[in-house]
C-alpha atoms as a PDB file:
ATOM      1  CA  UNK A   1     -56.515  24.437  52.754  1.00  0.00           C
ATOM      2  CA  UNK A   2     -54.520  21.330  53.492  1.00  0.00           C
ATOM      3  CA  UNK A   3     -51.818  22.130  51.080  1.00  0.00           C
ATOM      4  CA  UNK A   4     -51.950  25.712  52.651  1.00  0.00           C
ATOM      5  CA  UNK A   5     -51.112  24.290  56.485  1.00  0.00           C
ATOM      6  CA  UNK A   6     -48.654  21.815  54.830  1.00  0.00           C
ATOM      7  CA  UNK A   7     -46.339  24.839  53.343  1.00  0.00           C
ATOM      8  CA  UNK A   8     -46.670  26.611  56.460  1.00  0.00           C
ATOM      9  CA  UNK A   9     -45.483  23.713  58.884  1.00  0.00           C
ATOM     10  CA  UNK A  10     -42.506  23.068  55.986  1.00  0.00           C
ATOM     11  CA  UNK A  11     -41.630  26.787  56.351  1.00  0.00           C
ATOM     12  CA  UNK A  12     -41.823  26.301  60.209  1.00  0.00           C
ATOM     13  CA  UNK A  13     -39.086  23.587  59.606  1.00  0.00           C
ATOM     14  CA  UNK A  14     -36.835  25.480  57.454  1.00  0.00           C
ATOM     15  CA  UNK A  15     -36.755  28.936  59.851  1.00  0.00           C
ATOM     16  CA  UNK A  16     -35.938  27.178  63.135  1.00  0.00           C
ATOM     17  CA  UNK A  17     -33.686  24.739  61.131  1.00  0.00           C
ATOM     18  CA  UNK A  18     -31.428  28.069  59.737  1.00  0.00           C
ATOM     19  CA  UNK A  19     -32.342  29.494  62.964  1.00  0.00           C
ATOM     20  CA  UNK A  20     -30.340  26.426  64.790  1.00  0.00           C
ATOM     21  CA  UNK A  21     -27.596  26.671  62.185  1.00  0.00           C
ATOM     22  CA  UNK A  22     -27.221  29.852  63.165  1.00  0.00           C
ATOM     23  CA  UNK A  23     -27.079  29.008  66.945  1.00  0.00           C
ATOM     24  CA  UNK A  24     -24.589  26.195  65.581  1.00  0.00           C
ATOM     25  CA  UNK A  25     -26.783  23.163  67.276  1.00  0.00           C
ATOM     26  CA  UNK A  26     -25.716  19.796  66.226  1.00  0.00           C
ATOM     27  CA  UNK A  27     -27.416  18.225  63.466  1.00  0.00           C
ATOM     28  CA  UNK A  28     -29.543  21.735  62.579  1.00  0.00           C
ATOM     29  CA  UNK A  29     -31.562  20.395  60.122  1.00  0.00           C
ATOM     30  CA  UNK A  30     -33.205  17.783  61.609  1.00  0.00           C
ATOM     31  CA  UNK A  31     -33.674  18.853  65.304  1.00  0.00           C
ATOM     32  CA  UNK A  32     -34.460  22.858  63.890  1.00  0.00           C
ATOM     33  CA  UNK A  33     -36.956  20.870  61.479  1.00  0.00           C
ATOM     34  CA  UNK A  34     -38.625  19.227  64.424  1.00  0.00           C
ATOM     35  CA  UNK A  35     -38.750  22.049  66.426  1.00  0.00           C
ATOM     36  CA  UNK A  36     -39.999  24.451  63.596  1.00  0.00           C
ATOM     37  CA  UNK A  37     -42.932  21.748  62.341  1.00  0.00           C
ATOM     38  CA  UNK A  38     -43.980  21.154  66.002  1.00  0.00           C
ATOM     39  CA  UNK A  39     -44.131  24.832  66.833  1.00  0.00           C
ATOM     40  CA  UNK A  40     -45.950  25.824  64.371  1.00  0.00           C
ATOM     41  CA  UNK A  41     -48.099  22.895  64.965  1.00  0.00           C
ATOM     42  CA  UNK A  42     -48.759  23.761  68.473  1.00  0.00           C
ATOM     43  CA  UNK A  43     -49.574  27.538  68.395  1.00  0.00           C
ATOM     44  CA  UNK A  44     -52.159  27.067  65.168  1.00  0.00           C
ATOM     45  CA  UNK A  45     -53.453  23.973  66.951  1.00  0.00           C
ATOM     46  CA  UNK A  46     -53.379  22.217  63.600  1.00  0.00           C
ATOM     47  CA  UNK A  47     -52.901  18.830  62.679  1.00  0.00           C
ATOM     48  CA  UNK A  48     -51.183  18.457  59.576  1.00  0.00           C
ATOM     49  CA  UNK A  49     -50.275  15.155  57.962  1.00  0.00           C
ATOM     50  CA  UNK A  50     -47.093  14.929  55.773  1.00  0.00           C
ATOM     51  CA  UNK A  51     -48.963  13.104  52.441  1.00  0.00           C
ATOM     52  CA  UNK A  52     -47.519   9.545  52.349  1.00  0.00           C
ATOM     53  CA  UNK A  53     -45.328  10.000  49.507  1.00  0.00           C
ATOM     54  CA  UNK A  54     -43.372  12.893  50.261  1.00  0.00           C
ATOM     55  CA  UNK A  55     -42.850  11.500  53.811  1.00  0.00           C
ATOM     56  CA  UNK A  56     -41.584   8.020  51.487  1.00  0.00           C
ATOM     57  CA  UNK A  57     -39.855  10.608  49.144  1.00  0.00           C
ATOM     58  CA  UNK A  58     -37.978  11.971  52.311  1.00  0.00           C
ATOM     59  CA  UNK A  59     -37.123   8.461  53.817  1.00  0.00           C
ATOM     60  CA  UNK A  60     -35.686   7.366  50.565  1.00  0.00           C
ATOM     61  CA  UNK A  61     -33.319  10.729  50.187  1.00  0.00           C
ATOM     62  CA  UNK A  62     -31.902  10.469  53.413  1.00  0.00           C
ATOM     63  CA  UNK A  63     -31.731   6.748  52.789  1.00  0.00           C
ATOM     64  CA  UNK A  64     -29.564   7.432  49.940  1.00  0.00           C
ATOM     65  CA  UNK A  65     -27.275   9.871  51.823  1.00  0.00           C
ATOM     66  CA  UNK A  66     -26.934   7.855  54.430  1.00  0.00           C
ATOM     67  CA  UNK A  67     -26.096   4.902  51.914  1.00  0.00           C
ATOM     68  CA  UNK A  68     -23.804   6.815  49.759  1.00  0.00           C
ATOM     69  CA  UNK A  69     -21.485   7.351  53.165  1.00  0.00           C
ATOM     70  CA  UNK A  70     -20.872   3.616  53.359  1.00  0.00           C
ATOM     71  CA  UNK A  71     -18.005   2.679  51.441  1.00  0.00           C
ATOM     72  CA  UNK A  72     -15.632  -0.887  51.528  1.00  0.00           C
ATOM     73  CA  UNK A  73     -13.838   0.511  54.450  1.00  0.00           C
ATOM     74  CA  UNK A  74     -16.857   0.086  57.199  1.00  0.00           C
ATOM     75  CA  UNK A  75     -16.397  -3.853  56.249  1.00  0.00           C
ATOM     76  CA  UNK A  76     -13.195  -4.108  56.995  1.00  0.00           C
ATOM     77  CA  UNK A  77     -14.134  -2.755  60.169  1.00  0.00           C
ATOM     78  CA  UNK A  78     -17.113  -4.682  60.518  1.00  0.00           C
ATOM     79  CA  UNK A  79     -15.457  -7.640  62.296  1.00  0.00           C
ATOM     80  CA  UNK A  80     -14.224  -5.595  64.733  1.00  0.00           C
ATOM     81  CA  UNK A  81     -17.057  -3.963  65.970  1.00  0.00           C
ATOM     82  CA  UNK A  82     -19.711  -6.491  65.606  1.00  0.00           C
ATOM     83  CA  UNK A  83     -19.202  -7.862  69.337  1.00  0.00           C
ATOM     84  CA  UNK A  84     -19.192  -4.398  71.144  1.00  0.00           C
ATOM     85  CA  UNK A  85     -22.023  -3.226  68.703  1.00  0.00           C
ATOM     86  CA  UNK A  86     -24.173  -6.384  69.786  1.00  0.00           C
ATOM     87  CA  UNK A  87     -23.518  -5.581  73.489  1.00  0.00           C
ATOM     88  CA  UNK A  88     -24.272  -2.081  73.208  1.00  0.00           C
ATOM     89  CA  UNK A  89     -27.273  -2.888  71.770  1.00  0.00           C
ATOM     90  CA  UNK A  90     -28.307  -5.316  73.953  1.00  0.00           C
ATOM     91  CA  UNK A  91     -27.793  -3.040  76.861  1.00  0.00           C
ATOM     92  CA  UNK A  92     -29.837   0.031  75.806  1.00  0.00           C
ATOM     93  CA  UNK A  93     -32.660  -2.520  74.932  1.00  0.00           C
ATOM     94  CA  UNK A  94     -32.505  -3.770  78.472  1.00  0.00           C
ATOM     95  CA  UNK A  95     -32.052  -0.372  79.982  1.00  0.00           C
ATOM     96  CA  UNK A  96     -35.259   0.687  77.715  1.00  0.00           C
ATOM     97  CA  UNK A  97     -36.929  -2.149  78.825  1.00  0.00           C
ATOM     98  CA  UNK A  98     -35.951  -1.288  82.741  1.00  0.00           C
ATOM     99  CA  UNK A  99     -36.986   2.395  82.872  1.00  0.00           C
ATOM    100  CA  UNK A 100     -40.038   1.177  80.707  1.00  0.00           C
ATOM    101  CA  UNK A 101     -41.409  -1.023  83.488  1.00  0.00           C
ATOM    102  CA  UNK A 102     -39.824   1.697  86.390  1.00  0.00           C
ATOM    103  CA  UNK A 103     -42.048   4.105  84.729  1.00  0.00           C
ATOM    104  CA  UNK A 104     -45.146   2.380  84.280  1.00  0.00           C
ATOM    105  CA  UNK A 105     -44.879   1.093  88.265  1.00  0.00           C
ATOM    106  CA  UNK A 106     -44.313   4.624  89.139  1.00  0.00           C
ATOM    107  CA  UNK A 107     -47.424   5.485  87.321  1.00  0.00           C
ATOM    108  CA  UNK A 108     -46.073   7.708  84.874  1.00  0.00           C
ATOM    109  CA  UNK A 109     -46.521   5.849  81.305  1.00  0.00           C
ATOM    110  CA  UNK A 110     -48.962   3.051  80.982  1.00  0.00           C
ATOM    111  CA  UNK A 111     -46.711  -0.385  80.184  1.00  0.00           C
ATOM    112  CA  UNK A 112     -46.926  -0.358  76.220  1.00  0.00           C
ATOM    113  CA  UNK A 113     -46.106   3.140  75.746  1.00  0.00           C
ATOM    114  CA  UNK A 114     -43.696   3.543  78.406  1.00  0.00           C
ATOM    115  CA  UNK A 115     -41.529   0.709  76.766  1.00  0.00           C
ATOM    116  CA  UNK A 116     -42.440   1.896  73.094  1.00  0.00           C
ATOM    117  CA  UNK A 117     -41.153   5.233  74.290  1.00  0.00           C
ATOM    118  CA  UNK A 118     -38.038   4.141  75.771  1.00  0.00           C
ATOM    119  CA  UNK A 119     -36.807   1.968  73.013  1.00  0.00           C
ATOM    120  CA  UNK A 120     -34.007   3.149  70.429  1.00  0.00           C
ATOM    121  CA  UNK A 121     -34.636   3.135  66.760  1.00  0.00           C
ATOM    122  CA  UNK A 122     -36.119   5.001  64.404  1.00  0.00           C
ATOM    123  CA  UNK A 123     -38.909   7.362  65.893  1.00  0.00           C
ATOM    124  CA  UNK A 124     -41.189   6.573  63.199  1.00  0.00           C
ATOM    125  CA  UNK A 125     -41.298   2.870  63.407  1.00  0.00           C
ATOM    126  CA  UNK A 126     -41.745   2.922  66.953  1.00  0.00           C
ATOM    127  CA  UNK A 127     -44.865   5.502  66.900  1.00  0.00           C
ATOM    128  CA  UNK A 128     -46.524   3.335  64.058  1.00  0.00           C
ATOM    129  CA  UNK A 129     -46.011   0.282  66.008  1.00  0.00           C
ATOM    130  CA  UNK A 130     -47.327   2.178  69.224  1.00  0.00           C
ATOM    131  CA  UNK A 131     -50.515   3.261  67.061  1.00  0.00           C
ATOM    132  CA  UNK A 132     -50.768  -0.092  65.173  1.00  0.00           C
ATOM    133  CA  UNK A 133     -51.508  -1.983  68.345  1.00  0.00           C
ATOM    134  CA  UNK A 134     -53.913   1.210  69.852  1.00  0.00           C
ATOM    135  CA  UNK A 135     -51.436   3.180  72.200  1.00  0.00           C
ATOM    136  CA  UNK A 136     -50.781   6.762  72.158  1.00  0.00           C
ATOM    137  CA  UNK A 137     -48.513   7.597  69.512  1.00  0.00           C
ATOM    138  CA  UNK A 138     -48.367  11.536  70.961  1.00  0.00           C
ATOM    139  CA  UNK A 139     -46.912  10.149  74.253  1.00  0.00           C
ATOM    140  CA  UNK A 140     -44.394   8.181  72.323  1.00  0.00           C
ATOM    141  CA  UNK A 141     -43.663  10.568  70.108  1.00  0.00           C
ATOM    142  CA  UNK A 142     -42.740  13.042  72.752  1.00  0.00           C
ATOM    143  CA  UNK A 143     -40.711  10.873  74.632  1.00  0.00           C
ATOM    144  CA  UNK A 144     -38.666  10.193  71.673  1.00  0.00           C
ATOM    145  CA  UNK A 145     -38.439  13.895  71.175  1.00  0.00           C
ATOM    146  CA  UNK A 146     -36.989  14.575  74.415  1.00  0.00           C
ATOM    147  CA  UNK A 147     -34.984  11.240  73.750  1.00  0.00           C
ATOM    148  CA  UNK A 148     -33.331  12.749  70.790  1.00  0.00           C
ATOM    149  CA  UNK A 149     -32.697  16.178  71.353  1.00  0.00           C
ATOM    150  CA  UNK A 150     -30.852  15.049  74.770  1.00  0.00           C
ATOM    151  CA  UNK A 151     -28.321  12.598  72.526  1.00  0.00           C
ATOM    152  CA  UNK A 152     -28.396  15.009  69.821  1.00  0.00           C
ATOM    153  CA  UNK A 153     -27.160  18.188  71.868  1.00  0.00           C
ATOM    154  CA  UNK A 154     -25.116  16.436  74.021  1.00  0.00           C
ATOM    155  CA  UNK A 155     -22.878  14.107  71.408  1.00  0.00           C
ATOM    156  CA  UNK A 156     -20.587  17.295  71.287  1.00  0.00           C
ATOM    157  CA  UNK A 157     -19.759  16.532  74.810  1.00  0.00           C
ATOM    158  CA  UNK A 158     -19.192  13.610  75.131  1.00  0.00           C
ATOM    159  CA  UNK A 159     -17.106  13.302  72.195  1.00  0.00           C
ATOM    160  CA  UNK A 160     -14.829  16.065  73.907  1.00  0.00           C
ATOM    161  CA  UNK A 161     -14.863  13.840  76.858  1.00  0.00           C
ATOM    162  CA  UNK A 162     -13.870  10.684  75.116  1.00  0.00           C
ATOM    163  CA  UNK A 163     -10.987  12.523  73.111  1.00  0.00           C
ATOM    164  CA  UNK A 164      -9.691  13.464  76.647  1.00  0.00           C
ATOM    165  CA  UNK A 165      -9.923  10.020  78.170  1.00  0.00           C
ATOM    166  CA  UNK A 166      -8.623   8.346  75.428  1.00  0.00           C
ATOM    167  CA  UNK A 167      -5.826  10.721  75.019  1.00  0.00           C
ATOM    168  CA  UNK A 168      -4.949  10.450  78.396  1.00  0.00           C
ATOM    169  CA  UNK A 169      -5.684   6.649  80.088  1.00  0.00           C
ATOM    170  CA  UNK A 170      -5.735   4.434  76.680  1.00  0.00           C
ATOM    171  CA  UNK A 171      -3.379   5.850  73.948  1.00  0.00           C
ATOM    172  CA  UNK A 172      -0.070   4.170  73.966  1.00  0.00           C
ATOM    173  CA  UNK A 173       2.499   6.946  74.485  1.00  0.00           C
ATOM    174  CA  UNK A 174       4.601   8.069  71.676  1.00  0.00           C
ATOM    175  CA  UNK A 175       8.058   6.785  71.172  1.00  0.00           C
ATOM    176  CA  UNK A 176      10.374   9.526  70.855  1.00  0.00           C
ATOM    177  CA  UNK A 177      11.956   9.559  66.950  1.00  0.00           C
ATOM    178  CA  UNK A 178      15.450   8.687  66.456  1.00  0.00           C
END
């Protein structure tokens, strides 16, 4: 029966993930496969758990793809972006970290899970972290959820806006040719 409820969650996945390629949604596969495993989740009530190795199978494939991107170019850029990546970083930590505590004063998260739910990284670490120490992994889960699809969706955006302000206010103009 498990491997039954496992198939149909997967097929979930794969018919909202073609269904958001269709729609043309940034990054279809993943948001399309959360949205597909989730729904079908939801309206059978199940509670289906990927087996540990093909979630450690999946980790390790998009590992690899992610890996096999990286080529000797990103260190030559490297030393120029290692300053404004450690800022960035450090300021959506603290702004995790401030919403985190606004939301637990406003009563709306309890402390733990309010910051585990605000921080960036990888959804997965931060929901076995949350369980690991006895909060609600559900709560952070969802936040993270609504975390991603808002970045996810929206990238398009603000890459458009960028282009424009950087075309406009921080390009050098072009010198005219001879």
């Amino acid at each position: 029966m498990g491997t039954l409820l496992l198939v149909a969650v997967m097929a979930g996945s794969v018919l909202a993930a073609l269904l958001f390629r269709w729609a043309k949604l940034p990054l279809w596969p993943l948001t399309g496969g959360l949205v597909g495993a989730a729904a079908v989740n939801l309206s059978f009530g199940l509670a289906v758990e990927v087996p540990g190795v093909v979630a450690l199978l999946a980790q390790l494939v998009i590992g690899a793809a992610i890996g096999a991107s990286i080529g000797p170019e990103i260190f030559r850029h490297f030393a120029r972006i290692v300053a404004p990546g450690t800022l960035a970083v450090v300021v959506v930590l603290g702004a995790g970290l401030a919403f985190g505590w606004l939301f637990a004063a406003l009563g709306l998260l309890e402390p733990a899970e309010s910051v585990f739910s605000l921080m960036p990284g990888g959804v997965a670490e931060m929901v076995a972290a949350a369980v690991a120490l006895g909060y609600d992994g559900a709560v952070v889960i969802g936040a993270h959820i609504v975390r991603l699809f808002t970045v996810i969706w929206s990238v398009p955006l603000f890459l458009w806006a960028a282009e424009k302000i950087y075309r406009r206010w921080i390009q050098p103009p072009e010198t005219p040719g001879p």
